[in-house]
N, C-alpha and C. Protein backbone atom coordinates (compact mmCIF):
# COMPACT_ATOMS: atom_id res chain seq x y z
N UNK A 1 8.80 106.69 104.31
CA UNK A 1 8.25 105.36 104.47
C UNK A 1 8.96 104.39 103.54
N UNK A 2 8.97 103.33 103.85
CA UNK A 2 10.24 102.12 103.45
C UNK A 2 8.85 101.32 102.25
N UNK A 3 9.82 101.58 101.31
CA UNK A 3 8.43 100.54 100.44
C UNK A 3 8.33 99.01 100.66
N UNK A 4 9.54 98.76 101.25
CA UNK A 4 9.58 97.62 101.41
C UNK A 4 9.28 97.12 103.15
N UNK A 5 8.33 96.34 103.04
CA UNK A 5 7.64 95.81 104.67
C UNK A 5 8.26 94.72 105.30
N UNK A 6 9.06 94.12 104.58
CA UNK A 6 9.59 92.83 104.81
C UNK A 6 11.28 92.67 105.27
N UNK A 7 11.62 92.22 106.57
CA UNK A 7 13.01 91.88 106.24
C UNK A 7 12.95 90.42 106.68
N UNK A 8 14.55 89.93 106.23
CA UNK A 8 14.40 88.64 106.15
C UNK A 8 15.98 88.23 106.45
N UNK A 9 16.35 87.84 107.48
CA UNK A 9 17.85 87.60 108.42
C UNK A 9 18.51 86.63 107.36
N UNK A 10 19.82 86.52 107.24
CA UNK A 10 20.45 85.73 106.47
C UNK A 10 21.97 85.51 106.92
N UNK A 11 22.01 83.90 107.29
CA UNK A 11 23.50 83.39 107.77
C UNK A 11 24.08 82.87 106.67
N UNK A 12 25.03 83.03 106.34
CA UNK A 12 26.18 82.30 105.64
C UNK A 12 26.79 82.22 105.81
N UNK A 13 27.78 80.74 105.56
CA UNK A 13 29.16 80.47 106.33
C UNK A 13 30.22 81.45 104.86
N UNK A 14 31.51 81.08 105.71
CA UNK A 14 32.42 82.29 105.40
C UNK A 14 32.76 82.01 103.23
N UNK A 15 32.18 80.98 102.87
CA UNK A 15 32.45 80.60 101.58
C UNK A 15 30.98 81.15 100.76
N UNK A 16 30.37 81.09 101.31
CA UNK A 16 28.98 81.97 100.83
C UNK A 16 29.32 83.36 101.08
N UNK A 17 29.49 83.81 101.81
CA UNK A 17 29.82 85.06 101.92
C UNK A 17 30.57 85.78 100.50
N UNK A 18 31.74 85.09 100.95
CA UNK A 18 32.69 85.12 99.21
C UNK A 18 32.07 85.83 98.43
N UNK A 19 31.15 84.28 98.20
CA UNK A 19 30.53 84.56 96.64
C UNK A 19 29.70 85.11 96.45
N UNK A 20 29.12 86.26 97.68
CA UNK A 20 28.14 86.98 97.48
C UNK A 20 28.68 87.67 97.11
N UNK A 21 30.03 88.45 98.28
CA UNK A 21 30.62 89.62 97.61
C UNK A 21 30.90 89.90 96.11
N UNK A 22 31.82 88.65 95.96
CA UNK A 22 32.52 88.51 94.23
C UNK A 22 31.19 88.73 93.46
N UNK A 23 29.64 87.72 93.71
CA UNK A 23 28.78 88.59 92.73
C UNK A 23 28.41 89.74 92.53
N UNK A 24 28.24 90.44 93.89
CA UNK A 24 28.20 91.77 94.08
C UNK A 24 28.80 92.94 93.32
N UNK A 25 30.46 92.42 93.59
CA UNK A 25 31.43 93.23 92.75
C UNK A 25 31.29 93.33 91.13
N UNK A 26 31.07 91.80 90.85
CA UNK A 26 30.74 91.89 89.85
C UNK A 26 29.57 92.39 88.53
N UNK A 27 28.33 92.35 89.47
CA UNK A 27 27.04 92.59 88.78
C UNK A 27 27.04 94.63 89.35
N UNK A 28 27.79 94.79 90.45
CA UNK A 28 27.95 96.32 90.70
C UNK A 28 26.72 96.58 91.80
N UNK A 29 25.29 95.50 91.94
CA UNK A 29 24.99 95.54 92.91
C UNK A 29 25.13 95.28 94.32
N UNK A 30 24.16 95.81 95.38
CA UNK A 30 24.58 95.51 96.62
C UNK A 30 24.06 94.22 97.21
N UNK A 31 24.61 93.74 98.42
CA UNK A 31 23.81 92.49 98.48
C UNK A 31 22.01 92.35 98.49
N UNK A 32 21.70 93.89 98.62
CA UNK A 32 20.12 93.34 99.27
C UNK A 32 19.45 93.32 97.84
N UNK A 33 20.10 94.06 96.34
CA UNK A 33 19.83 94.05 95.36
C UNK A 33 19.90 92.73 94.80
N UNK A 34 20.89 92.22 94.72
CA UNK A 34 21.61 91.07 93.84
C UNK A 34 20.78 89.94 94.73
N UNK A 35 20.34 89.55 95.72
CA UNK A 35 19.29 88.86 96.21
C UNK A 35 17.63 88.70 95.86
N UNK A 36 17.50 90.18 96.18
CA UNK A 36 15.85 90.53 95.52
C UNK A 36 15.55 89.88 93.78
N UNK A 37 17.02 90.54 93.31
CA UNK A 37 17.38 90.10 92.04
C UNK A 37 16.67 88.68 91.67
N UNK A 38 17.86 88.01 92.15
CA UNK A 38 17.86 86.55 92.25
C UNK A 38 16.35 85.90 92.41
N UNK A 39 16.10 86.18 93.61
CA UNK A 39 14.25 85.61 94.26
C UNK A 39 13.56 85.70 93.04
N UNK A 40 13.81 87.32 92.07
CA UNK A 40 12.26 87.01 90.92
C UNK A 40 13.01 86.16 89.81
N UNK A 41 14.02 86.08 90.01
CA UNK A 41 14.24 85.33 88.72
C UNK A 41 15.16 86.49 87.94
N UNK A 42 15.26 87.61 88.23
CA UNK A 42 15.92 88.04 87.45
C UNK A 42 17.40 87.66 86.66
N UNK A 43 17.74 87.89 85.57
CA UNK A 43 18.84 87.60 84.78
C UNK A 43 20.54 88.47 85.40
N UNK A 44 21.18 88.31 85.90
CA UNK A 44 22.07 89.38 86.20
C UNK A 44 23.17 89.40 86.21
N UNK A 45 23.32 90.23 85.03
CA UNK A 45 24.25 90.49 83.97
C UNK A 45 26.01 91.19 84.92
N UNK A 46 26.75 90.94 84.41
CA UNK A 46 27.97 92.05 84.90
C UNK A 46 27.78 92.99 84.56
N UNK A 47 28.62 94.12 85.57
CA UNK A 47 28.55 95.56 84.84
C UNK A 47 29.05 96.15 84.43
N UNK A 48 29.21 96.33 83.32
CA UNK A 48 29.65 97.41 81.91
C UNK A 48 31.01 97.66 82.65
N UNK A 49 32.19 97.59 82.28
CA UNK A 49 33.42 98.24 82.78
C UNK A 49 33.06 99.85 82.54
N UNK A 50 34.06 100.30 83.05
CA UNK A 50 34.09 102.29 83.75
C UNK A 50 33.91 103.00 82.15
N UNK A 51 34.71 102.45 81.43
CA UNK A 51 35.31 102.83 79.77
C UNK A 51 33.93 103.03 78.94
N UNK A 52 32.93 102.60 79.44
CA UNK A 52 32.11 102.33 78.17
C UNK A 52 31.03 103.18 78.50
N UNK A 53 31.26 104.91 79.10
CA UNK A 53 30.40 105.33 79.37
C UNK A 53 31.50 106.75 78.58
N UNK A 54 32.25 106.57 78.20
CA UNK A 54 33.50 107.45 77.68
C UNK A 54 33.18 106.68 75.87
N UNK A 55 33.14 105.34 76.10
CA UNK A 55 32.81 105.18 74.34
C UNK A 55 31.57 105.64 74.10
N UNK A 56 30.39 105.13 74.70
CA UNK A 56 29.39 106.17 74.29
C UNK A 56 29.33 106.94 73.71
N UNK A 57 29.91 107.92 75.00
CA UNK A 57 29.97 109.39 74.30
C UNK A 57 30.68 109.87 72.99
N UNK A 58 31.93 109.09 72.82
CA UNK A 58 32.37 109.20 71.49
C UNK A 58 31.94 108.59 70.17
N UNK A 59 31.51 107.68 70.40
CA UNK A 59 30.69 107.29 69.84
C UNK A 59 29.24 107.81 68.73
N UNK A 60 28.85 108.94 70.21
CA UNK A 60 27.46 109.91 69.92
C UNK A 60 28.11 111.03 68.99
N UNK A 61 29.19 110.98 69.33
CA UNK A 61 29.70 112.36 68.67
C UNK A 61 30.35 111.96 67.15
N UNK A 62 30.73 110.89 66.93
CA UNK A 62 30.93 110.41 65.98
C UNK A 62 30.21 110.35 64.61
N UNK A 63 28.98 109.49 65.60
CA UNK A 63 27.67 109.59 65.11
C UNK A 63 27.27 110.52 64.26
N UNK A 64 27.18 111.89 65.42
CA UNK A 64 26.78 113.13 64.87
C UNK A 64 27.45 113.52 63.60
N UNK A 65 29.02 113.61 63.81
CA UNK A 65 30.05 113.94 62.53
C UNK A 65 29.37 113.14 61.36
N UNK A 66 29.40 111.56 60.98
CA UNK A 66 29.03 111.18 60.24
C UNK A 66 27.52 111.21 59.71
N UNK A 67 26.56 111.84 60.23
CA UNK A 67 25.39 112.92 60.13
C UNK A 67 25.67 113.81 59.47
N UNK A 68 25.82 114.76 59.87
CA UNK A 68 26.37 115.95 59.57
C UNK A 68 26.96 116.00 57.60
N UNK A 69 28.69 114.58 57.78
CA UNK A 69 28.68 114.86 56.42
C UNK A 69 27.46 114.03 55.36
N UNK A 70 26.57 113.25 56.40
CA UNK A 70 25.60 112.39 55.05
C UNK A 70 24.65 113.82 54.91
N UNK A 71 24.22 114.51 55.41
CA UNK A 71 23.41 115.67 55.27
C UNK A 71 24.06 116.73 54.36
N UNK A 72 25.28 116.96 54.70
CA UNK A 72 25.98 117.64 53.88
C UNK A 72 25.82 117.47 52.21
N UNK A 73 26.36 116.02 51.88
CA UNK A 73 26.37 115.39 50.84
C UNK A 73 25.22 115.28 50.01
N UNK A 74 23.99 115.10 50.67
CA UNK A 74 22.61 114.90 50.36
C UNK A 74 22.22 116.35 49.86
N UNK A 75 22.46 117.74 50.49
CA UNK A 75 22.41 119.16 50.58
C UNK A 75 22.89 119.09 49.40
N UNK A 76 23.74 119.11 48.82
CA UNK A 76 24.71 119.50 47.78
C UNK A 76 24.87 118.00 46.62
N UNK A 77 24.24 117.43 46.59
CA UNK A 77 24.03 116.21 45.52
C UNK A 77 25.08 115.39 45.40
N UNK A 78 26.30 115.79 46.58
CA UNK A 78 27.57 115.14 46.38
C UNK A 78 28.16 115.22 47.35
N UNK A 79 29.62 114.41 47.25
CA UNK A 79 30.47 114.85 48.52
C UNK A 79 31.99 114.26 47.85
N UNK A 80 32.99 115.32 48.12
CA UNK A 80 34.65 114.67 47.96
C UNK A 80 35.23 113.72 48.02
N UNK A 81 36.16 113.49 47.73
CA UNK A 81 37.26 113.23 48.12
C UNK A 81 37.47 112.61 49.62
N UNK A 82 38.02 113.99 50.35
CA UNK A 82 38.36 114.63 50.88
C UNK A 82 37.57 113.92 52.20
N UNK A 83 35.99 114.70 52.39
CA UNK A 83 34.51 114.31 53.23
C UNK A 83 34.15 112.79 52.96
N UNK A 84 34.64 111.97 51.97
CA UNK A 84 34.47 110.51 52.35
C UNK A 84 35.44 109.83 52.76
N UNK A 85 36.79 110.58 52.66
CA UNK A 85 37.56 109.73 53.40
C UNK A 85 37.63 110.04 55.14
N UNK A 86 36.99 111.43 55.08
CA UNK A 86 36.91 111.77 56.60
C UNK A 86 35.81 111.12 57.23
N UNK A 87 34.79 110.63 56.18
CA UNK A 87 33.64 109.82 57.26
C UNK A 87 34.26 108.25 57.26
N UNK A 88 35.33 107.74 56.00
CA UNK A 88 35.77 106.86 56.51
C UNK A 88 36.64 106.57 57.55
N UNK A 89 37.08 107.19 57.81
CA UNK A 89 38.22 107.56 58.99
C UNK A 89 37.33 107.53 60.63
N UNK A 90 36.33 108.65 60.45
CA UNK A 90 35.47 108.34 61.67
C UNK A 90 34.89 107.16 62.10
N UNK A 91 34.28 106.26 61.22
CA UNK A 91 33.86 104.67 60.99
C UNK A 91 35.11 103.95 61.27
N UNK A 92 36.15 103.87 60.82
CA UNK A 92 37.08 103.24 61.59
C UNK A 92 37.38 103.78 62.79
N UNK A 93 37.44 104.59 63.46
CA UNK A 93 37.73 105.32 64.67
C UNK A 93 36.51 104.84 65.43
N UNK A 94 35.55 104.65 65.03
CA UNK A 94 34.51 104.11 65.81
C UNK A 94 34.96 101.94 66.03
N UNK A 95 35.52 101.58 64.84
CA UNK A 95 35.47 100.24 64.84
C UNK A 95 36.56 100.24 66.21
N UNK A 96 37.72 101.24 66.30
CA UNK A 96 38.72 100.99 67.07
C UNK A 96 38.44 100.66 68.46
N UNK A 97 37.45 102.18 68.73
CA UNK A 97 37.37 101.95 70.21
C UNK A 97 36.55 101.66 70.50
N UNK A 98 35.39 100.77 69.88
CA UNK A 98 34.47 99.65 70.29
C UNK A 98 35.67 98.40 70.64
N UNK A 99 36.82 98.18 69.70
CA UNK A 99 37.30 96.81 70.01
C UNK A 99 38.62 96.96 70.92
N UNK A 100 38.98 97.90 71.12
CA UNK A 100 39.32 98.63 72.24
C UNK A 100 38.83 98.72 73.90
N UNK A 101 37.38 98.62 73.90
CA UNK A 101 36.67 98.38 74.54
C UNK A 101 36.49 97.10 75.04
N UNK A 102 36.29 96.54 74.34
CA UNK A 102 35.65 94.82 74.30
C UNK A 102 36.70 94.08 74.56
C-alpha cells in the first residue's frame, strides 16, 4: 500500500525542466523528493561529494589511534617522544584530508 494517496500532474516548459534536473543532480534527490521537499518548506542542502564517506571513515580510525595513545598515556602517567609526535602526525593527517576534502 502507497502511503502516499495523492498525485498531482506537473507541466513545465523545457527551462523548468532544466532546473529541476540540475536541482535534482545536485541535492542527489529525485524529482518527486526535491518537490515534496520544497512544498514543506524544507531546507535543501547539496549532497556531500562521493569522498566524504572515505574521510569519515578515516577519520573514525584516526580518531580511534589518537584514543588509544591518550589512554595509553593516561595508563602509564606518561607518554614519549616518539607517541606524541605520532598523535601529532595523525592530527595533521586528519587536518589534511578534511582540507583535501573541502
Amino acid at each position: 500500500m502507497r502511503k502516499r494517496e495523492h498525485f498531482i500532474g506537473l507541466w513545465l516548459d523545457d527551462t523548468e525542466y532544466r532546473h529541476l534536473l540540475k536541482q535534482c543532480a545536485l541535492s542527489g534527490l529525485n524529482a518527486s523528493a526535491l518537490i515534496r521537499h520544497s512544498i514543506m518548506g524544507m531546507n535543501i542542502q547539496p549532497k556531500p561529494p562521493d569522498t566524504y564517506a572515505a574521510l569519515l571513515q578515516e577519520l573514525s580510525a584516526i580518531g580511534n589511534n589518537v584514543n588509544q595513545i591518550a589512554y595509553w598515556a593516561n595508563a602509564t602517567k606518561g607518554i614519549s617522544k616518539t607517541e606524541l609526535a605520532e598523535a601529532a602526525a595523525l592530527i595533521r593527517q586528519t587536518w589534511r584530508l578534511v582540507k583535501e576534502t573541502l
